[in-house]
Protein backbone atom coordinates (compact mmCIF):
# COMPACT_ATOMS: atom_id res chain seq x y z
CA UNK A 1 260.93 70.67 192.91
CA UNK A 2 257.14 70.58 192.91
CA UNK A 3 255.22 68.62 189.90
CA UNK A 4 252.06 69.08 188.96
CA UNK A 5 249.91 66.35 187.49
CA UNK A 6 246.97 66.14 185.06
CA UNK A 7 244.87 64.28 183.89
CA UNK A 8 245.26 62.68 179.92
CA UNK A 9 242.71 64.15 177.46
CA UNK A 10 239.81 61.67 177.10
CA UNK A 11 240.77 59.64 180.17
CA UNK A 12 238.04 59.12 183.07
CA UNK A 13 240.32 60.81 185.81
CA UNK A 14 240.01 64.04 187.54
CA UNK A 15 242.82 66.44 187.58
CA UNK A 16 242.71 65.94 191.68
CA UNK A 17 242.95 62.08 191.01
CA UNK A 18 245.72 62.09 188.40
CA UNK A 19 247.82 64.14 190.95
CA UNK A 20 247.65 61.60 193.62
CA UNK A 21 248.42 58.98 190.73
CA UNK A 22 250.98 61.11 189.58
CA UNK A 23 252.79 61.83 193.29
CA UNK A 24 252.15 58.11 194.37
CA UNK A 25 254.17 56.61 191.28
CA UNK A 26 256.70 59.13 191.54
CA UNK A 27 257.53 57.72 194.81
CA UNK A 28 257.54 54.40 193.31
CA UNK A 29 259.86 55.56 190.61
CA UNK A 30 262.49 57.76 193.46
CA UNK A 31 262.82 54.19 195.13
CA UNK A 32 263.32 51.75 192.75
CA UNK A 33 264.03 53.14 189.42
CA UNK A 34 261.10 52.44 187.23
CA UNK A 35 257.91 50.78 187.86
CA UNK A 36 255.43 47.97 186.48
CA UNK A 37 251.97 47.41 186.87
CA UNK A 38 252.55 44.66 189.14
CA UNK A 39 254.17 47.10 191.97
CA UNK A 40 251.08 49.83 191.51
CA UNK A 41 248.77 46.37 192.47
CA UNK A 42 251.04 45.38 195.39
CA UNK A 43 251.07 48.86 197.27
CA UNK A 44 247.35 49.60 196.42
CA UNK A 45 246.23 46.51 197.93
CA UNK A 46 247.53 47.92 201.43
CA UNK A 47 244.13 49.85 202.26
CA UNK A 48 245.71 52.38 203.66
CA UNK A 49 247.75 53.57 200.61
CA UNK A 50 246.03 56.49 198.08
CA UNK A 51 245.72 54.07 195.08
CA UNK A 52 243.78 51.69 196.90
CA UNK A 53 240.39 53.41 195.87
CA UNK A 54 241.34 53.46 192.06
CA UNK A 55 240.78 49.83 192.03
CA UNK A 56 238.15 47.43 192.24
CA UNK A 57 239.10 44.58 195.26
CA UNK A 58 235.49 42.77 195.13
CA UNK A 59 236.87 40.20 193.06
CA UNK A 60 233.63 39.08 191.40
CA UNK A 61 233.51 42.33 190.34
CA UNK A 62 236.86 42.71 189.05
CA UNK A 63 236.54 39.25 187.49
CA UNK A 64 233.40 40.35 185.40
CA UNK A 65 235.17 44.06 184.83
CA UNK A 66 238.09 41.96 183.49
CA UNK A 67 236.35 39.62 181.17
CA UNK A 68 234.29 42.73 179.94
CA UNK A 69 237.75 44.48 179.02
CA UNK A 70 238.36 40.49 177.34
CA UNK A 71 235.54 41.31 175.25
CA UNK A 72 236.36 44.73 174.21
CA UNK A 73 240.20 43.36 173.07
CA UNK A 74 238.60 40.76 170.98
CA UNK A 75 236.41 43.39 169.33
CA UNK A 76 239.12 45.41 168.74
CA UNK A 77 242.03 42.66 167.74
CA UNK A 78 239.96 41.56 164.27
CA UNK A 79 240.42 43.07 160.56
CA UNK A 80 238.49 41.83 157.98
CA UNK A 81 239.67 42.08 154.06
CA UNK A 82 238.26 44.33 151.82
CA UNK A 83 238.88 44.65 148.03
CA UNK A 84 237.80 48.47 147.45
CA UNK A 85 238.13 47.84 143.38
CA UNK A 86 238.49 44.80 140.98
CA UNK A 87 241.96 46.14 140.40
CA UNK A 88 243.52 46.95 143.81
CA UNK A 89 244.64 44.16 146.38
CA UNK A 90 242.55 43.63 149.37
CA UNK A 91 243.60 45.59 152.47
CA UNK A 92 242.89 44.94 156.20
CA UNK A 93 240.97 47.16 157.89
CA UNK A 94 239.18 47.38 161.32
CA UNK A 95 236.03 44.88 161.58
CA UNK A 96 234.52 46.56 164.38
CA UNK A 97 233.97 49.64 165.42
CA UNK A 98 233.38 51.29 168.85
CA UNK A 99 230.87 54.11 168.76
CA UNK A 100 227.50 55.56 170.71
CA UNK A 101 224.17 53.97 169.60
CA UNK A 102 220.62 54.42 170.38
CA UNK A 103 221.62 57.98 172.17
CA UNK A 104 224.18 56.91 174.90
CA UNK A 105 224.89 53.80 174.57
CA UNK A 106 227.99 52.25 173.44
CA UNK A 107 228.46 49.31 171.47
CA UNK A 108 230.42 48.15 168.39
CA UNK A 109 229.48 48.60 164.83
CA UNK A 110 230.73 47.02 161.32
CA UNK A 111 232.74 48.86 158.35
CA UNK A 112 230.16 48.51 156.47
CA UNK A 113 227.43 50.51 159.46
CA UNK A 114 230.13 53.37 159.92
CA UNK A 115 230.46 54.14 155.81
CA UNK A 116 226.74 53.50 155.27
CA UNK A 117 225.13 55.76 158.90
CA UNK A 118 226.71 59.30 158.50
CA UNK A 119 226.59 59.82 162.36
CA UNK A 120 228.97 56.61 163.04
CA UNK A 121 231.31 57.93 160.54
CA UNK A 122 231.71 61.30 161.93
CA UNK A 123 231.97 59.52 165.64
CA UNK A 124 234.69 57.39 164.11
CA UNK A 125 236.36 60.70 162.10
CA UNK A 126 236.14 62.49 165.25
CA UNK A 127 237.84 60.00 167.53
CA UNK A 128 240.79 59.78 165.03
CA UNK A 129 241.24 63.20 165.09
CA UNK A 130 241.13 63.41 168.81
CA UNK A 131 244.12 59.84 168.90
CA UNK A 132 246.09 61.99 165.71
CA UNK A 133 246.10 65.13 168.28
CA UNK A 134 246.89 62.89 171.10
CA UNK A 135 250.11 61.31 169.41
CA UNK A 136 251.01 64.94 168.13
CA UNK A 137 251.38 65.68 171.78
CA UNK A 138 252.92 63.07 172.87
CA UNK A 139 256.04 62.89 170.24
CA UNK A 140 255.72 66.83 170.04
CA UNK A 141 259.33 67.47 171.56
CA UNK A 142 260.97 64.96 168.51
CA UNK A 143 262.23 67.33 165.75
CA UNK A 144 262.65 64.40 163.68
CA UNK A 145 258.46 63.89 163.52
CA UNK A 146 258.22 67.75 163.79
CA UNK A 147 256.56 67.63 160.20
CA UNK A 148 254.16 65.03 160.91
CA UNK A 149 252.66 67.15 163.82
CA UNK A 150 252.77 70.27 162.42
CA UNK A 151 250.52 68.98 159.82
CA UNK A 152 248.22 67.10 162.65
CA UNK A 153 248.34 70.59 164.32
CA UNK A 154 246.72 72.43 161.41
CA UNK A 155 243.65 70.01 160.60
C-alpha cells in the first residue's frame, strides 16, 4: 500500500519534506510499534539517515535555537486577570500575544495592544480561525464533535 504524505497547514515543511518525514517514521512505527521523539533524534544523528538534515547538530546553535523556543513558552505559558465589569468575576486570559510588527517582524504584544491596534486584532482573529479550522480537521471523523465542526466549517 503506497501513502502519501503532506505537509500540515501553517507548518514550515514542504510537501517533498513531509513525505520523507512521513516514510522515515513509518518505518520507525512498522518496527517497533510506536515512536517518541527520542528515537527520531537517535536515527537522525546517523548522517547518513534522511532526517538528519531536518535538524540542527551545531550545538551552539541548537543551544541558542532551544533557549529561543524557552523564551517563546514563557511568553506563551502567562495569563493575566482581567475584570471586564464591576459585576463579573475576573477571568484569565492570554498576557501575550504573538503577532507581526513593524511590517515583518514578529514579536509579542499585550491584551491590551491587540484590543486597542485594529491590525493585531485581526492577526490574532485570523490565527484563531486558522487553529478552529485546524482542530475541525483533525477531530473531523468523530460524530460525537460532528456539531462543533460543522459550525467551525461554516464561519
Amino acid at each position: 500500500m503506497s501513502k502519501t504524505f503532506v505537509a500540515v497547514k501553517g507548518s514550515h515543511l514542504t510537501d517533498a519534506q513531509a513525505q520523507v518525514i512521513g516514510e522515515e517514521t513509518a518505518a520507525i512505527l512498522d518496527a517497533s510499534g510506536s515512536i517518541t521523539p527520542r528515537m527520531v533524534v537517535d536515527i537522525a544523528s546517523k548522517k547518513n539517515t534522511r532526517l538528519h538534515g531536518f535538524f540542527e547538530w551545531d550545538d551552539a546553535e541548537a543551544a541558542d535555537k532551544h533557549r529561543l523556543e524557552q523564551a517563546r513558552y514563557l511568553m506563551r505559558s502567562i495569563e493575566v486577570y482581567y475584570t471586564l465589569e464591576q459585576t463579573e468575576e475576573a477571568k484569565p486570559l492570554r498576557a501575550l500575544y504573538n503577532v507581526v510588527v513593524d511590517g515583518e517582524d514578529r514579536g509579542y504584544v499585550s491584551l491590551d495592544e491587540v484590543i486597542s491596534n485594529e491590525g493585531y486584532r485581526e492577526q490574532v482573529i485570523e490565527k484563531a480561525q486558522k487553529e478552529m479550522r485546524g482542530w475541525a480537521g483533525k477531530y473531523r471523523q468523530y460524530k460525537e464533535l460532528s456539531p462543533i465542526v460543522e459550525v467551525i466549517d461554516k464561519m
